[in-house]
Protein backbone atom coordinates (compact mmCIF):
# COMPACT_ATOMS: atom_id res chain seq x y z
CA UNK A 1 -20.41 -62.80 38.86
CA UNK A 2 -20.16 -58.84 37.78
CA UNK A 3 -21.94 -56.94 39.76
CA UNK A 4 -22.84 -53.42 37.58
CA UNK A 5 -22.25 -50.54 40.01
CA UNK A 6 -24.60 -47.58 39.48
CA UNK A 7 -24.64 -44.96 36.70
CA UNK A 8 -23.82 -42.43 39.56
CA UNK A 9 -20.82 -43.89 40.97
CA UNK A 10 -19.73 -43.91 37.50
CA UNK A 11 -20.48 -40.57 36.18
CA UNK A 12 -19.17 -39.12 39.39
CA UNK A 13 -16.02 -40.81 39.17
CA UNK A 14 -15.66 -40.46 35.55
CA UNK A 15 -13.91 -36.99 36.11
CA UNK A 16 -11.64 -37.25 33.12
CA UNK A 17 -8.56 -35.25 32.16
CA UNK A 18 -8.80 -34.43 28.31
CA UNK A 19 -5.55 -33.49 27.01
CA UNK A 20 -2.98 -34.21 28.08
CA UNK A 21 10.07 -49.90 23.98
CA UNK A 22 11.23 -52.85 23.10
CA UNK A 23 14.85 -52.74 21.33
CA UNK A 24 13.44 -53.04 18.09
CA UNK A 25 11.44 -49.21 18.53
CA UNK A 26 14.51 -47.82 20.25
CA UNK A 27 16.78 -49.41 17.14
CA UNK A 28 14.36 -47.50 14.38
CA UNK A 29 14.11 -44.30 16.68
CA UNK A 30 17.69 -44.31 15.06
CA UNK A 31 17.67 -45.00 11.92
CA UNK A 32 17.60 -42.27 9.32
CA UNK A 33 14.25 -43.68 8.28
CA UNK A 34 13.19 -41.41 11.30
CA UNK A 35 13.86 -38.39 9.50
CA UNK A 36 12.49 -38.23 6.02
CA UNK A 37 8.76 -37.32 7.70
CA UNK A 38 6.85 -34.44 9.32
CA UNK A 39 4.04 -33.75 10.27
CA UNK A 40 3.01 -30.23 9.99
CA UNK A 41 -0.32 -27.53 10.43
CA UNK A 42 -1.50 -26.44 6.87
CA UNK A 43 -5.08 -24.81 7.97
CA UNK A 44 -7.41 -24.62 10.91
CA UNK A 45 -10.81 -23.84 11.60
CA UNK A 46 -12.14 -21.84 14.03
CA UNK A 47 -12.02 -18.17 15.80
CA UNK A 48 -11.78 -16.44 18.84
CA UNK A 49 -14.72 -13.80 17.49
CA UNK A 50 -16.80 -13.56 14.90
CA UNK A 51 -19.33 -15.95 12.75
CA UNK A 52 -20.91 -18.29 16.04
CA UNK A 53 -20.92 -21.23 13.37
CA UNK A 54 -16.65 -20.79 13.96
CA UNK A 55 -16.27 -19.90 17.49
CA UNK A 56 -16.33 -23.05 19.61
CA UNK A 57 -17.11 -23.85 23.31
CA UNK A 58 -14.85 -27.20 23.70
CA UNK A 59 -14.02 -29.44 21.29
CA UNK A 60 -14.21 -32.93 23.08
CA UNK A 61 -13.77 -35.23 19.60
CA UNK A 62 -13.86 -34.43 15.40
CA UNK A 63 -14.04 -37.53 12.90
CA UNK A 64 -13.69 -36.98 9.16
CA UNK A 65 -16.73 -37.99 7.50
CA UNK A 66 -17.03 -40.70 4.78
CA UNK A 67 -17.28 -38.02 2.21
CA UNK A 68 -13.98 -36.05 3.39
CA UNK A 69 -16.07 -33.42 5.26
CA UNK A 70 -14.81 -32.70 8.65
CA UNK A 71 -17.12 -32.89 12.17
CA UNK A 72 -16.62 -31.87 15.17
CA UNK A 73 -18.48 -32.24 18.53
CA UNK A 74 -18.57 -29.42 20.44
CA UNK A 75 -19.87 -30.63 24.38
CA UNK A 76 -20.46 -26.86 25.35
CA UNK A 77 -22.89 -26.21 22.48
CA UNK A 78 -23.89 -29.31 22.68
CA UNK A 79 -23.98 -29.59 18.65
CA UNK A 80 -21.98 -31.39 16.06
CA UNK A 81 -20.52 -28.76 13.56
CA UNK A 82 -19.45 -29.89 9.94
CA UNK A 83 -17.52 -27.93 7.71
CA UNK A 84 -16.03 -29.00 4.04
CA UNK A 85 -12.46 -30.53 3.82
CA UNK A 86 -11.20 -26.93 3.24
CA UNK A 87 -12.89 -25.27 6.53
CA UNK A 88 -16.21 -24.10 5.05
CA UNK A 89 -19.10 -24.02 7.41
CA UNK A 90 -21.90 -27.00 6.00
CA UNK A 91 -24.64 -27.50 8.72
CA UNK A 92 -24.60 -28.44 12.31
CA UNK A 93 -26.78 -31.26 14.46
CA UNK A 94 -28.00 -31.82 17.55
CA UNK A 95 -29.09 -29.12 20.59
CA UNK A 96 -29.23 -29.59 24.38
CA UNK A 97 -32.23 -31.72 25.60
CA UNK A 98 -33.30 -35.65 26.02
CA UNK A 99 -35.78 -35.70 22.93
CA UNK A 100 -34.18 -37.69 19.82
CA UNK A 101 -31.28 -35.85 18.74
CA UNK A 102 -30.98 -34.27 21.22
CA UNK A 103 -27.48 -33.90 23.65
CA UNK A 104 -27.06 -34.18 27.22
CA UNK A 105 -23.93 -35.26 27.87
CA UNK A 106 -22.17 -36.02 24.28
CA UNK A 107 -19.14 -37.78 24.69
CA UNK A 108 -18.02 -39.46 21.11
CA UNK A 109 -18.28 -39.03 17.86
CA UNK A 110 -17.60 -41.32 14.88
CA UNK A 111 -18.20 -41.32 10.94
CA UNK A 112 -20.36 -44.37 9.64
CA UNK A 113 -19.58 -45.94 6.69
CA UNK A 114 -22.83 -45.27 5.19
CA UNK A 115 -21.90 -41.31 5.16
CA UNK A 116 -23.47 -40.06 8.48
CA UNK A 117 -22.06 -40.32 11.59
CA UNK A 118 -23.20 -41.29 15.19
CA UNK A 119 -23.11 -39.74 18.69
CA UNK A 120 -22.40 -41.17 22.30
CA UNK A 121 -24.07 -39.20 25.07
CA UNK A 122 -23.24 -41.62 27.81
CA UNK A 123 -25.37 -40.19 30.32
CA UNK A 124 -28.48 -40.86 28.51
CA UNK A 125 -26.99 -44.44 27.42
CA UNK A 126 -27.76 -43.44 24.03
CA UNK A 127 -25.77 -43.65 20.77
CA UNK A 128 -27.53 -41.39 18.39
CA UNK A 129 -27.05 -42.05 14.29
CA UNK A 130 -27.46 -39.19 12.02
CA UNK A 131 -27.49 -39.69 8.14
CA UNK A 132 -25.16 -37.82 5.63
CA UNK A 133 -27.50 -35.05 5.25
CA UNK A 134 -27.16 -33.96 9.19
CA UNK A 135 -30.96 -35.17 9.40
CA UNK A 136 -31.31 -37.30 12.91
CA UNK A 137 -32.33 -41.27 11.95
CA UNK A 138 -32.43 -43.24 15.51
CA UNK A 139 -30.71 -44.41 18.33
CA UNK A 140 -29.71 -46.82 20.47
CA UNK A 141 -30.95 -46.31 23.79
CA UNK A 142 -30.79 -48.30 27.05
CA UNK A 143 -26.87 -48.87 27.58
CA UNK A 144 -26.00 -49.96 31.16
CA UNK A 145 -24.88 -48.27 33.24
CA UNK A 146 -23.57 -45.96 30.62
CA UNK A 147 -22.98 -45.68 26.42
CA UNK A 148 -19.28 -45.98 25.43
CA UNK A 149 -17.29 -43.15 25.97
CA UNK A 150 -15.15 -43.93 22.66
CA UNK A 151 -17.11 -45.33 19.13
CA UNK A 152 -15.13 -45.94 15.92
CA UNK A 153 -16.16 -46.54 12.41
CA UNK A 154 -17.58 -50.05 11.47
CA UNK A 155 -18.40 -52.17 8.46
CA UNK A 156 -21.83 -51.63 7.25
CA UNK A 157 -22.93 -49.07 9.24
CA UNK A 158 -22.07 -50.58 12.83
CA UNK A 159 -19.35 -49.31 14.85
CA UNK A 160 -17.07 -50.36 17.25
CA UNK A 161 -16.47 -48.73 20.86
CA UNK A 162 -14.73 -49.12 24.29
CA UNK A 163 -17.59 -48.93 27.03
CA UNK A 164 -16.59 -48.96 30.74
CA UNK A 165 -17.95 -51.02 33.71
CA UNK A 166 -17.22 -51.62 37.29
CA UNK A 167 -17.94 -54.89 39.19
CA UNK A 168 -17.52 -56.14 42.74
CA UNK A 169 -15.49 -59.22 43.14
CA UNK A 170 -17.41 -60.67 46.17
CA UNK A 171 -15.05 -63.69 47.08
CA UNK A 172 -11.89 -61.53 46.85
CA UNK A 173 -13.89 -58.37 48.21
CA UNK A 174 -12.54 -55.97 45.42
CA UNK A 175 -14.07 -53.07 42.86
CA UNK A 176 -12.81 -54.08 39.42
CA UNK A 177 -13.09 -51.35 36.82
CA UNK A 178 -11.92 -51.93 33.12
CA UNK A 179 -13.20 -51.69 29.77
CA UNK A 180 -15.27 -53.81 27.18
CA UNK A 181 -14.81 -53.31 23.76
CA UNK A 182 -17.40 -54.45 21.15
CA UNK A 183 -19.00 -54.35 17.69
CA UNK A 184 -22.03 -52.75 17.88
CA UNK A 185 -24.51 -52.80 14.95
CA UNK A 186 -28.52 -52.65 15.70
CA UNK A 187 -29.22 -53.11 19.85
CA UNK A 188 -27.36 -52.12 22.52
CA UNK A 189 -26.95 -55.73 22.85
CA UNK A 190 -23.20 -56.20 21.18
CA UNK A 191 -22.77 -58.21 17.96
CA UNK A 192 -19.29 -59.11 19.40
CA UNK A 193 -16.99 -58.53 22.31
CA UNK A 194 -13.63 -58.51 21.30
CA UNK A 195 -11.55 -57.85 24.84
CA UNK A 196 -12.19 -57.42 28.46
CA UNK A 197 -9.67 -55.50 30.25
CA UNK A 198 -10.14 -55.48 34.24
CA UNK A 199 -7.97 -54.35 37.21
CA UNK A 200 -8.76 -53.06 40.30
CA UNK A 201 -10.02 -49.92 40.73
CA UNK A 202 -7.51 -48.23 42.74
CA UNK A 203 -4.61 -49.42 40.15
CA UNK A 204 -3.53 -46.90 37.86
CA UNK A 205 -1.53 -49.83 36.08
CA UNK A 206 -4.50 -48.72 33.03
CA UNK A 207 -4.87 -45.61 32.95
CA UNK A 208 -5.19 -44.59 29.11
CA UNK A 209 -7.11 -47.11 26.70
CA UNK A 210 -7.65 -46.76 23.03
CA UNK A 211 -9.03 -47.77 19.99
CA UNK A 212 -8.81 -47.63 16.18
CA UNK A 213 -10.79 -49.18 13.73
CA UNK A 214 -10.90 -49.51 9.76
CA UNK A 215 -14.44 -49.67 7.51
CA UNK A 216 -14.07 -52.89 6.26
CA UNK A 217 -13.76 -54.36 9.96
CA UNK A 218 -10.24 -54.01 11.48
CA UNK A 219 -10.42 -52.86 15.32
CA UNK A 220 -7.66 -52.63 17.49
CA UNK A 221 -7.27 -51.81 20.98
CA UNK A 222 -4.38 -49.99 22.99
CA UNK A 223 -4.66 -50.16 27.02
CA UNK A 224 -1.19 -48.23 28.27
CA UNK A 225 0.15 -47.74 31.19
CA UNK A 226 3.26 -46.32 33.13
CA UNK A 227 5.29 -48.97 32.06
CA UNK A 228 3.97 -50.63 29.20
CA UNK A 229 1.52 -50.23 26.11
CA UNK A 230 -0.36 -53.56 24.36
CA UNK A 231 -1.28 -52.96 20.79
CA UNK A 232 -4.17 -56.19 19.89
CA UNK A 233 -5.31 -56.01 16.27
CA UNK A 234 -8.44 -57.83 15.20
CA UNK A 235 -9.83 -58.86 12.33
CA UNK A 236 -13.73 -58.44 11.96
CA UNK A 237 -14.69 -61.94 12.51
CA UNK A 238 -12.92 -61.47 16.24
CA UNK A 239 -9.63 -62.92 15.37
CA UNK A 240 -6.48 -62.08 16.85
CA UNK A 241 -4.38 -60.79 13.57
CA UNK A 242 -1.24 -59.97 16.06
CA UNK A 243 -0.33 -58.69 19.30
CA UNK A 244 2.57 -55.77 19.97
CA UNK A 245 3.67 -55.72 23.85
CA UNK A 246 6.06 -52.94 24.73
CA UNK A 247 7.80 -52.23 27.45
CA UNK A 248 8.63 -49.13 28.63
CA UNK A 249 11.15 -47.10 30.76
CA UNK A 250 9.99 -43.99 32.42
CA UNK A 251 10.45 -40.79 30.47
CA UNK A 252 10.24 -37.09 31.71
CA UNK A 253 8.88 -34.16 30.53
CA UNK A 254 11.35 -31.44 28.52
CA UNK A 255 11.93 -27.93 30.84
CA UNK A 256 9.67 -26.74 27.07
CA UNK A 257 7.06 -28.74 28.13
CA UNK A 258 6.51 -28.31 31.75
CA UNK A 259 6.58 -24.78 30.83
CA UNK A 260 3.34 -25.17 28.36
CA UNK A 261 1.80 -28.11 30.31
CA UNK A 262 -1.50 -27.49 31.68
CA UNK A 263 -4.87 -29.42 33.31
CA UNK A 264 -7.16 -30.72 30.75
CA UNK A 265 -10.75 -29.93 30.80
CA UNK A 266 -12.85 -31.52 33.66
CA UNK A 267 -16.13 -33.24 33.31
CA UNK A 268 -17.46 -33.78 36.88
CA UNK A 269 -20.18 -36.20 37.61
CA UNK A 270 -23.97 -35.69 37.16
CA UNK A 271 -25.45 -32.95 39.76
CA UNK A 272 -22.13 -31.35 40.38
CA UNK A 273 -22.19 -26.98 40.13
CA UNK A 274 -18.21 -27.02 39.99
CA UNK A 275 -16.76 -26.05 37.22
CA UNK A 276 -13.51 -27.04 35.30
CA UNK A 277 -11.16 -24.17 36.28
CA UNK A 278 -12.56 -24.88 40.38
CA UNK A 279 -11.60 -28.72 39.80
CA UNK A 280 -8.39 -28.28 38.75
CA UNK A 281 -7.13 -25.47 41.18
CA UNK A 282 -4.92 -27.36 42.87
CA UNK A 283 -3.99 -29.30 39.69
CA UNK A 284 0.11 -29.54 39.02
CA UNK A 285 2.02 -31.29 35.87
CA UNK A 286 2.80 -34.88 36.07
CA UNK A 287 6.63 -35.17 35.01
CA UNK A 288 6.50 -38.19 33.21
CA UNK A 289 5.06 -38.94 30.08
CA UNK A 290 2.52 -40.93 28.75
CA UNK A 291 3.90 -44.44 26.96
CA UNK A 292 1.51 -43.84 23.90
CA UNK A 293 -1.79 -43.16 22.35
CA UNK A 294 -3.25 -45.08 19.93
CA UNK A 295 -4.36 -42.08 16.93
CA UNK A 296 -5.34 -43.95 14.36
CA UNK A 297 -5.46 -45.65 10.97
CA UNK A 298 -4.41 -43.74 7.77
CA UNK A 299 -5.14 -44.93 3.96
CA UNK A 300 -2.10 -46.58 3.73
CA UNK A 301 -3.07 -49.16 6.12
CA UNK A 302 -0.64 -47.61 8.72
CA UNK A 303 -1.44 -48.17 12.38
CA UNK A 304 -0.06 -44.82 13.95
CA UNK A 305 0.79 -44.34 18.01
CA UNK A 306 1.66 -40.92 19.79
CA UNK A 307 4.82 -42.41 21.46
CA UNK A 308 6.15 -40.98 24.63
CA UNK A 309 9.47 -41.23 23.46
CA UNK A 310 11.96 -38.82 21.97
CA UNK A 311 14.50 -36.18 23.36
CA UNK A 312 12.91 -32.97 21.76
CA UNK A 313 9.54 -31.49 23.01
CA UNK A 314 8.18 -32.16 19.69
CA UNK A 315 5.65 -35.48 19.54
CA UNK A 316 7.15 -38.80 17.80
CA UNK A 317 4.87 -41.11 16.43
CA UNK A 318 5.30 -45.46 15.99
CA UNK A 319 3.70 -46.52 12.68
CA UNK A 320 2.76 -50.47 12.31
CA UNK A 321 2.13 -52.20 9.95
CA UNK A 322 -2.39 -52.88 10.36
CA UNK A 323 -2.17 -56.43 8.65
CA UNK A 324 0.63 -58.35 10.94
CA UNK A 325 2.04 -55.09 13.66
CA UNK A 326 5.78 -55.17 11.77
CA UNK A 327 7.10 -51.83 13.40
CA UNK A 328 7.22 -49.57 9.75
CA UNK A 329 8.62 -46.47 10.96
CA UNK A 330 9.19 -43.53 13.59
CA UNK A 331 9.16 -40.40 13.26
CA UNK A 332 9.57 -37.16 15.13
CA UNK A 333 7.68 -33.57 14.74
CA UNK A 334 9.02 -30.62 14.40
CA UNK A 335 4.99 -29.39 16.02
CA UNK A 336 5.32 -26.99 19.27
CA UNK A 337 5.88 -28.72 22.20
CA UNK A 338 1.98 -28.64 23.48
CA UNK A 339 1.62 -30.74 20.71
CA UNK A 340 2.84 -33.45 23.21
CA UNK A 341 -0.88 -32.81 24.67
CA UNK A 342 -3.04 -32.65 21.85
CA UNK A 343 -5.43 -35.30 20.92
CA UNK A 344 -4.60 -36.05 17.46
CA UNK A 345 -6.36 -38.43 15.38
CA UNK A 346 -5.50 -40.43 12.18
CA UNK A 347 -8.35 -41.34 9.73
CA UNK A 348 -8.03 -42.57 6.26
CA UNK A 349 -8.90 -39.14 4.90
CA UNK A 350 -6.17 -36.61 6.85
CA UNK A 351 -5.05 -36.05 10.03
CA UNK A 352 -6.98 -34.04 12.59
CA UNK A 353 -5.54 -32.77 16.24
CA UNK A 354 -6.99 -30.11 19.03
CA UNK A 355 -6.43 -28.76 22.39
CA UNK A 356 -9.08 -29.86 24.46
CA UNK A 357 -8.17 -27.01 26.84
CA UNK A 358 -6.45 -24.57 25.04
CA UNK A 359 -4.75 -21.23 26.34
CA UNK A 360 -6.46 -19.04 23.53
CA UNK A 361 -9.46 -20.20 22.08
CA UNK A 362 -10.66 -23.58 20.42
CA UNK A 363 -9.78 -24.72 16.80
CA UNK A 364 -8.89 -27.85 15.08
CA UNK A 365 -6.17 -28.06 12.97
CA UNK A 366 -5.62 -30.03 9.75
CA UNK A 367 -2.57 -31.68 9.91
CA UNK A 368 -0.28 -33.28 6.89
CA UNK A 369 2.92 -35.85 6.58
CA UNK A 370 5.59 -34.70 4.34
CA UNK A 371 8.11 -36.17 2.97
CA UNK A 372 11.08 -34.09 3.81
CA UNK A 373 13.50 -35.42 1.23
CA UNK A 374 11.11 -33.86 -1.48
């Protein structure tokens, strides 16, 4: 029987760092298909001084909306900031409190397919919806022990979403910790769990999870590891559509990248007075890379994955096929090498990636694949 561990224990160890194959990935890594694609920055929003509606506090997730407008939740201001698809300032949401609407700590942000968008603040337990017009509609509150600290886009409205949990294994006197990841639509109840993904708690055999998800109902989930990511895709009646298990051999950070590598921002738990900068004073890079991170769907039904591979500093990404997971494609950057440690997300409007902690100021840029042949 799980046994939920308190929203305390949770929060307080949910101090998270923000940043920062098989033969047949290794075979297209090269092949010239690799090549003929790059993905480069063609604008950004946001300042170092200036107009407050530009000049950000930390930029902890962005989503493009339905509509093509871009949003961005800022966990400083505690406000979601929209701007048009060109970088125009449209309206903002949200302010710090615990009325509706209202932020306290704001964790995930995802566009609905109706045209607004919603909000996890997982220390309230609440996912917030908003509608198109930035006007606040209602939540759902009452998530134990905390919201989901990752929500996705959904088919009619719902969304999907990775919420963690902790339980004590009393026979084998163990913590478990691991991740659920559901369908939710009108309750905090789920319509559907798709996975459960325990291991015990001191393991870092999971230390990265993602997901990715597609209006009309595909969700897929990503758990990686040191040695290993697991792609799972899912069609929206639960079904497994196809299952992508790679292995993976220990890869080290370029000389470029230790040199631009730095600690991500720190979120310490609920009643703590440090601050980021005093939590990660004694902070120093970890040489080896990630395996992957699952970015995102575009509009040509492309799964994409931030792949820890490659010789340059650059980032490489995996594209999949969504429908069946047939490997389509690799391809490496020619972005700067902090790239490597930006979150950068794929949505069927454009491509969106940010430094959670970054050395100048905060901005998101808008990112585009090119065909290099052309």
């Amino acid at each position: 029987m799980h046994k939920a561990i308190g929203l305390t224990l949770l929060l307080s160890s949910l101090i998270i760092f923000i940043g920062c194959g098989r033969t047949e990935i290794i075979e297209a890594a090269n092949d010239s298909t690799q090549f003929q694609y790059d993905l480069v920055k063609v604008d950004s929003i946001g300042i170092e001084i200036g107009d407050s509606n530009y000049v950000f506090g930390t930029i902890i997730d962005a989503t493009y909306l339905i509509d093509g407008r871009i949003a961005l939740l800022d966990i400083i201001q505690q406000r979601i900031l929209v701007f048009s698809g060109t970088g125009e300032f449209v309206g903002s949401a949200g302010r710090e409190g615990m009325g509706p609407g209202e932020f306290v700590s704001p964790f995930s942000l995802t566009a609905l397919s109706d045209g607004g968008f919603a909000v996890s603040d997982i220390q309230q337990g609440k996912v917030m919806i908003f509608d198109s017009s930035l006007e606040y509609v209602r939540e759902l509150s009452g998530f134990q022990t905390m919201a989901p600290d990752r929500i996705s886009i959904g088919p009619g409205g719902s969304f999907f979403g990775r919420r963690l949990n902790w339980y004590y294994d009393q026979e084998e006197e163990e913590l478990y910790s691991g991740s659920e990841y559901c369908l939710w639509s009108d309750s905090v109840e789920p319509d559907r769990i798709y996975q459960e993904n325990y291991f015990l708690h001191s393991s870092d055999d999971r230390f990265s999870c993602g997901i990715a998800s597609s209006e009309d109902g595909q969700f897929f989930t990503m758990p990686s590891s040191k040695t290993e990511y697991i792609i799972t895709g899912y069609t929206h009646e639960g079904d497994v559509s196809f299952t992508i298990d790679v292995p993976w051999e220990t890869m080290y950070l370029t000389e470029e990248e230790l040199l631009v590598s730095r600690p991500g921002m720190m979120i310490p738990g609920p009643g703590s007075e440090a601050t980021s900068s005093e939590l990660t004073a004694g902070w120093s890079p970890d040489t080896t890379r990630l395996a992957g991170s699952l970015a995102g769907l575009d509009s040509e039904n492309r799964l994409w994955i931030k792949s820890g591979r490659g010789e340059t500093s650059s980032p490489v990404f995996d594209l999949y096929n969504a429908t069946d997971g047939s490997l389509i494609c690799s391809i490496e950057t020619t972005l700067p090498a902090i790239a490597r440690f930006w979150n950068i997300k794929i949505f069927e409007s454009g491509i969106l990636g940010w430094d959670h902690n970054p050395g100048d100021y905060p901005r998101i840029y808008m990112l585009e694949l090119i065909d290099k042949n052309l």
